[in-house]
C-alpha atoms as a PDB file:
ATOM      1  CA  UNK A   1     108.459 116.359 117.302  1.00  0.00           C
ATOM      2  CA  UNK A   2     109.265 120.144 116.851  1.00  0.00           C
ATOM      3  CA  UNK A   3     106.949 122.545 115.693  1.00  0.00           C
ATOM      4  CA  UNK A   4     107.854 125.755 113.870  1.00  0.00           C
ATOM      5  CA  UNK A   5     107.988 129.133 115.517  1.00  0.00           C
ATOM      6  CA  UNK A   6     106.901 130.849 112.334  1.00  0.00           C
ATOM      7  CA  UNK A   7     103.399 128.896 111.735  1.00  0.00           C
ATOM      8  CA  UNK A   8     103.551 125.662 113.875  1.00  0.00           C
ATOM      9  CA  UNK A   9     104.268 123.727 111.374  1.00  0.00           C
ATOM     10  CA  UNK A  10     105.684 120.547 111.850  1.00  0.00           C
ATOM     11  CA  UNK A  11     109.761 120.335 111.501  1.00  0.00           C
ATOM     12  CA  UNK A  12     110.514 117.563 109.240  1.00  0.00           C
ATOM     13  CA  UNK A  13     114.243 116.056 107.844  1.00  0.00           C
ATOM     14  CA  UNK A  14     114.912 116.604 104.431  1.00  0.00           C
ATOM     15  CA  UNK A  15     117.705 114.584 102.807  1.00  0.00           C
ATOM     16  CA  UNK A  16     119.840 116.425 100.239  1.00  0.00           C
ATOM     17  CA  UNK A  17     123.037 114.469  99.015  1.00  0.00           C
ATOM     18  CA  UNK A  18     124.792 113.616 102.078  1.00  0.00           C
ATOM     19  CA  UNK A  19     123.786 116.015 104.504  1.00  0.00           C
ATOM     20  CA  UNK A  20     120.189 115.792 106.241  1.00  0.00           C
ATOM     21  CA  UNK A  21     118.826 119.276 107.169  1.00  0.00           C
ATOM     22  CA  UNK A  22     115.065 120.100 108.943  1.00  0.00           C
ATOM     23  CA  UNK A  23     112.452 122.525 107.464  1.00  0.00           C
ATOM     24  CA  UNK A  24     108.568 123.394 108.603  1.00  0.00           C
ATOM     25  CA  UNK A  25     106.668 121.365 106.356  1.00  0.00           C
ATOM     26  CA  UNK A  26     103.965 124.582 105.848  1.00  0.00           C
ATOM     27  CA  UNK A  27     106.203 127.411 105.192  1.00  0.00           C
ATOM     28  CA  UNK A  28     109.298 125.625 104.302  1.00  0.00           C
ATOM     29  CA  UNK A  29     111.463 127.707 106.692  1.00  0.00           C
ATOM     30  CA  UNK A  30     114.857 126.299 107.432  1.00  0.00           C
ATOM     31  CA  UNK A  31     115.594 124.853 111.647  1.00  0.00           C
ATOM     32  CA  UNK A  32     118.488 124.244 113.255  1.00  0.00           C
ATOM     33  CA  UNK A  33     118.094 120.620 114.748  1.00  0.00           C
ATOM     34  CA  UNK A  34     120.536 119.738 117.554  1.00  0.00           C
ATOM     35  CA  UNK A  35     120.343 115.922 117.251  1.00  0.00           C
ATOM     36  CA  UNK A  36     122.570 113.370 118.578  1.00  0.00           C
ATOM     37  CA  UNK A  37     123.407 112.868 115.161  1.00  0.00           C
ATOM     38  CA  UNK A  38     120.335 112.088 113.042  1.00  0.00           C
ATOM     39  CA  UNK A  39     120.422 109.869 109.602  1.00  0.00           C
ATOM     40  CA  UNK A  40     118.346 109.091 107.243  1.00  0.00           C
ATOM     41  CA  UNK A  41     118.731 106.314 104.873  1.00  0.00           C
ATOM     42  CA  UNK A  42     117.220 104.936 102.245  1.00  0.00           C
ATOM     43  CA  UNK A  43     116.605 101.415 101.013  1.00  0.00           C
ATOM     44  CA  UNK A  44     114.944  99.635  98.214  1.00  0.00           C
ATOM     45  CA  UNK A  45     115.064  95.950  98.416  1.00  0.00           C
ATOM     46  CA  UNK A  46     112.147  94.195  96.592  1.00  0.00           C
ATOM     47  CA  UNK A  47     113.568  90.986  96.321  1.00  0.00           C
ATOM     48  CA  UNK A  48     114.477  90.835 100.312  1.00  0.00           C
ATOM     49  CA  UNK A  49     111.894  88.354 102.343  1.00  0.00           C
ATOM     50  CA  UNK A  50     113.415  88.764 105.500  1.00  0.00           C
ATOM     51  CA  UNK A  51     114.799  90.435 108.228  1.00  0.00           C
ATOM     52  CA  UNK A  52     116.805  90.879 111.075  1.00  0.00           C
ATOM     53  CA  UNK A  53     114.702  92.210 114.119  1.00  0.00           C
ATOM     54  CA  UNK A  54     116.939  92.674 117.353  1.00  0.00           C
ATOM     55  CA  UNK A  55     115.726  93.693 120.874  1.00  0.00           C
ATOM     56  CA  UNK A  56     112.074  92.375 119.978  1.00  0.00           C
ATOM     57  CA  UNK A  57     110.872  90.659 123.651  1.00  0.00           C
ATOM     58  CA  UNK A  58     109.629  87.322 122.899  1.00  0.00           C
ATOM     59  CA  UNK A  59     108.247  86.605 126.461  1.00  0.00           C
ATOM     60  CA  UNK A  60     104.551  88.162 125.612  1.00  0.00           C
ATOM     61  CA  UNK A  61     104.309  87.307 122.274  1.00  0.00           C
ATOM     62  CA  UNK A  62     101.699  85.319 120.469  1.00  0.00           C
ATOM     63  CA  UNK A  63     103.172  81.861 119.114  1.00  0.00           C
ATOM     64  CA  UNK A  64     101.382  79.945 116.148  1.00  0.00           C
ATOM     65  CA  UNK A  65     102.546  76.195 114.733  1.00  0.00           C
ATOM     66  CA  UNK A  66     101.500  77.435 110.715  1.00  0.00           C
ATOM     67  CA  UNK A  67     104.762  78.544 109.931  1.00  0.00           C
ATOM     68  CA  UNK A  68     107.647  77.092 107.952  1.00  0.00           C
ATOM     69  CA  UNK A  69     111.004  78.284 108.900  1.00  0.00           C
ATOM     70  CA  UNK A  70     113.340  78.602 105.743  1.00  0.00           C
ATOM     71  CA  UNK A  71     116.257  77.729 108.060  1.00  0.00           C
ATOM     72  CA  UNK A  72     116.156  74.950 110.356  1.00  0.00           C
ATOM     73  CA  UNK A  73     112.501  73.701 109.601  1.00  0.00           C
ATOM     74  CA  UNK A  74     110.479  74.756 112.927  1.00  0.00           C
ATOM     75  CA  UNK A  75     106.996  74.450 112.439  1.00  0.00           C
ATOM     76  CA  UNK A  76     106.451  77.258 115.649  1.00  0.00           C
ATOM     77  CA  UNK A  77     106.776  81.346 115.468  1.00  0.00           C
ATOM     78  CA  UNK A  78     106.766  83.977 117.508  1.00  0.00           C
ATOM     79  CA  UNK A  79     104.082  86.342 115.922  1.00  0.00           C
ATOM     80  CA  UNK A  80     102.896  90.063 115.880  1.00  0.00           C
ATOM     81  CA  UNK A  81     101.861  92.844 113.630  1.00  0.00           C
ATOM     82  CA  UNK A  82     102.719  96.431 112.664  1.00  0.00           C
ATOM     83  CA  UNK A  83     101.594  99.119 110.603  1.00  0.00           C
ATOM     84  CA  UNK A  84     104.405  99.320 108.320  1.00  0.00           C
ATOM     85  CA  UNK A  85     102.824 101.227 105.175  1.00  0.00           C
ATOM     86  CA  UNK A  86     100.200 104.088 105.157  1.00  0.00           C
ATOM     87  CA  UNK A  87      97.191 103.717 106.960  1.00  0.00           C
ATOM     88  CA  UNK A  88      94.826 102.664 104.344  1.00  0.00           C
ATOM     89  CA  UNK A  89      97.072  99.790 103.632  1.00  0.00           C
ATOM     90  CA  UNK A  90      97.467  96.758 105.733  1.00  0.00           C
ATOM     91  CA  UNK A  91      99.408  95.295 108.136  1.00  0.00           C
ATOM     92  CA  UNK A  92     102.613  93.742 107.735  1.00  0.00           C
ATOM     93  CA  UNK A  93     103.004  90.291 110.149  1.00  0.00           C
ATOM     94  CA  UNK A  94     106.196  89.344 111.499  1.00  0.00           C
ATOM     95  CA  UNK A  95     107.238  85.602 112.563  1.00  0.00           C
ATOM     96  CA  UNK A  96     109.579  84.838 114.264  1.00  0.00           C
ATOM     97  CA  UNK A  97     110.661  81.151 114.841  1.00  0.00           C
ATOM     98  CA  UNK A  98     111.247  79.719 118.072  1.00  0.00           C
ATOM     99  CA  UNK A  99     114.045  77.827 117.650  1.00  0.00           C
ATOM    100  CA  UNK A 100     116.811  79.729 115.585  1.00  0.00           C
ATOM    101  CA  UNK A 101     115.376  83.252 115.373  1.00  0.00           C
ATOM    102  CA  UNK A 102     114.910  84.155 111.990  1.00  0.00           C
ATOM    103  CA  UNK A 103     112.762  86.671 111.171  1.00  0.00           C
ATOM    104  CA  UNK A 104     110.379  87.126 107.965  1.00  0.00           C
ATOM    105  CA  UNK A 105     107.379  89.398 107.171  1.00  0.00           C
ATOM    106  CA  UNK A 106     104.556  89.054 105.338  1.00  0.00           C
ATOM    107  CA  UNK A 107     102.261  91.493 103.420  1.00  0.00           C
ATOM    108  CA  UNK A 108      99.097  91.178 102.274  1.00  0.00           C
END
């Protein structure tokens, strides 16, 4: 995180078309970032239930035997949670199944 010099503010990207540019969030000042090539993107898919998680370690995860996998049938998951939303909003819980991989999440 970078602070502004100005007010110490907090530097945050601001999308505008294509480009992405940074500004202090309190006084609006414009920063020059030098990223390693920052991106932000933007997605809105309501009617996606799953997804692809890569790189999550298995090895200390929690397992549970409630879960239905949509794609080979495997009654066992890999489980965990992460705050996803705001705060005042809950959870989201990811499973994982044990035999194939795929990946859903679940809100409440």
């Amino acid at each position: 995180m970078d602070y502004c010099e100005e007010c110490g503010g907090l530097i945050v990207p601001e999308k505008k078309s294509q480009e992405t540019s940074f500004k202090c969030r309190s006084c609006g000042k414009p920063h020059e970032q030098d990223g390693d090539g920052l991106k932000i993107t933007e997605t809105n898919d309501e009617e996606r239930k799953s997804i692809d998680v890569e790189d999550k370690d298995t090895d200390n995860l929690p397992t549970t035997d409630d879960f239905d996998c949509e794609e080979c049938d495997n009654q066992e998951a890999y489980w965990w949670m992460l705050q996803t939303r705001s705060a005042d909003e809950p959870e989201t819980r990811f499973f994982k199944c044990t035999e194939c991989g795929h990946t859903l999440r679940e809100y409440d």
